[in-house]
Protein backbone atom coordinates (compact mmCIF):
# COMPACT_ATOMS: atom_id res chain seq x y z
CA UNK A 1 141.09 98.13 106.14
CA UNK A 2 138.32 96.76 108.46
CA UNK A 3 135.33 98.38 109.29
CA UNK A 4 136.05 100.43 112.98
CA UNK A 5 133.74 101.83 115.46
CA UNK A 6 134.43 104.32 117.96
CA UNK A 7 131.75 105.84 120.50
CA UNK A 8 131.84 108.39 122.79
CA UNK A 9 128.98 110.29 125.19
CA UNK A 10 128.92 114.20 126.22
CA UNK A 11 126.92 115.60 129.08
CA UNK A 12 124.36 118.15 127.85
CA UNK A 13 122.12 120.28 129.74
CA UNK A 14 119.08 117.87 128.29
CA UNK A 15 121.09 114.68 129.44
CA UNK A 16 123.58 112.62 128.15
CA UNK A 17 124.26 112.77 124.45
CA UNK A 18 125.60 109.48 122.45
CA UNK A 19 127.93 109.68 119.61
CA UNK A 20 129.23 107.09 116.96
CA UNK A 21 131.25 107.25 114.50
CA UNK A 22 132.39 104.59 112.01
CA UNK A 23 135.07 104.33 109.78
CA UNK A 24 134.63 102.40 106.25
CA UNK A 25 135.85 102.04 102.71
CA UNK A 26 138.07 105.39 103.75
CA UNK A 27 134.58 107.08 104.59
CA UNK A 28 133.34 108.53 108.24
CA UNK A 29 129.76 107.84 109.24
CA UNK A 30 128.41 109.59 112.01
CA UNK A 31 125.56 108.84 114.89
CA UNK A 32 124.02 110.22 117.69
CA UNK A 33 121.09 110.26 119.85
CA UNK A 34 120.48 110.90 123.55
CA UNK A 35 121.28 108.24 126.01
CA UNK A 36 117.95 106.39 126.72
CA UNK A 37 116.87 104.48 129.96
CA UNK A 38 117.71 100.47 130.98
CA UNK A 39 114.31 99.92 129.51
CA UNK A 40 114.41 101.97 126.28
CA UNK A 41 117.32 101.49 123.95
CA UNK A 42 119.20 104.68 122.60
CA UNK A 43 118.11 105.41 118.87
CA UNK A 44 120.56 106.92 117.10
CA UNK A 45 120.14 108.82 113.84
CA UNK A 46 122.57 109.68 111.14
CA UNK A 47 124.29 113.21 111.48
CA UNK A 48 123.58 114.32 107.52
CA UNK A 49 126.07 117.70 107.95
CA UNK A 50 128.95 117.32 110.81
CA UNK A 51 130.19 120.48 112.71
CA UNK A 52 133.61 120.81 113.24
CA UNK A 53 133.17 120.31 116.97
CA UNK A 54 132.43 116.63 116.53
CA UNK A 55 135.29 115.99 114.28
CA UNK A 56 137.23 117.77 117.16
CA UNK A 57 135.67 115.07 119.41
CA UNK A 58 136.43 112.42 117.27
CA UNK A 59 139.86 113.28 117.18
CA UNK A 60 140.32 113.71 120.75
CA UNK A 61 138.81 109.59 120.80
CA UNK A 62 141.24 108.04 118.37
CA UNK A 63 144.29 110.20 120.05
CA UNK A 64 143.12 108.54 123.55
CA UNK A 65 143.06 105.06 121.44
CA UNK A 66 146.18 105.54 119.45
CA UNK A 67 148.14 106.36 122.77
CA UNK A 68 147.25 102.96 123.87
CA UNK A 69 147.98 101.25 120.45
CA UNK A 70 144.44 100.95 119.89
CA UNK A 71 144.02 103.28 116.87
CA UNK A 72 146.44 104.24 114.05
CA UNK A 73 148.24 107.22 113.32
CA UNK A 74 146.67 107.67 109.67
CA UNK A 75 143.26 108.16 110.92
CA UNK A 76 144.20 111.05 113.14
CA UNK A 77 146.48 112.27 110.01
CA UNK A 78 143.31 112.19 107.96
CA UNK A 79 141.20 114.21 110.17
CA UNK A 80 143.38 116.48 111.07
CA UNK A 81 144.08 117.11 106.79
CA UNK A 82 140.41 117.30 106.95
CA UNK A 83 139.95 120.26 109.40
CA UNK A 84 143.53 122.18 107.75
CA UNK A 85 145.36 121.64 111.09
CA UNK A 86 148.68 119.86 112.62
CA UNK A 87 149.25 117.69 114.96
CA UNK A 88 151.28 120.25 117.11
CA UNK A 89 147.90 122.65 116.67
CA UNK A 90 146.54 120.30 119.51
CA UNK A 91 146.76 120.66 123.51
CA UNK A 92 146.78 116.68 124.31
């Protein structure tokens, strides 16, 4: 399988947080940094421990994808065998 991408932002009280998350060799990556100006590009650093709440996130992207054949049904499988729930465990 190819290497995917998938990015998504979340309003914070401090501005607008960026996160990406990339899918290779059967292994997640994950990014994020806050949103920077035109002028400044956004650094984004690797997330070294990942909280539930951004696999949660993450989950909630590649559902939105897979409804419009975008994404595929394994990776939401696999993250949802990675946080012990079902698919039915989920208000879409």
């Amino acid at each position: 399988m190819q290497r995917q991408k998938h990015e998504w932002k979340v309003e914070t009280d401090e501005g607008t947080r960026l996160y990406r998350a990339v899918h290779h060799a059967k292994e997640w990556v994950f990014f994020t940094g806050m949103k920077g100006s035109r002028r400044e590009k956004t650094e984004l650093e690797k997330m070294e421990e990942v909280d539930e709440d951004v696999w949660v996130m993450l989950r909630n992207v590649l559902f939105r994808k897979y409804q419009r054949r975008r994404c595929s049904w394994k990776l939401i499988e696999q993250i949802d065998k990675r946080l012990g729930r079902e698919p039915e465990d989920y208000e879409e």
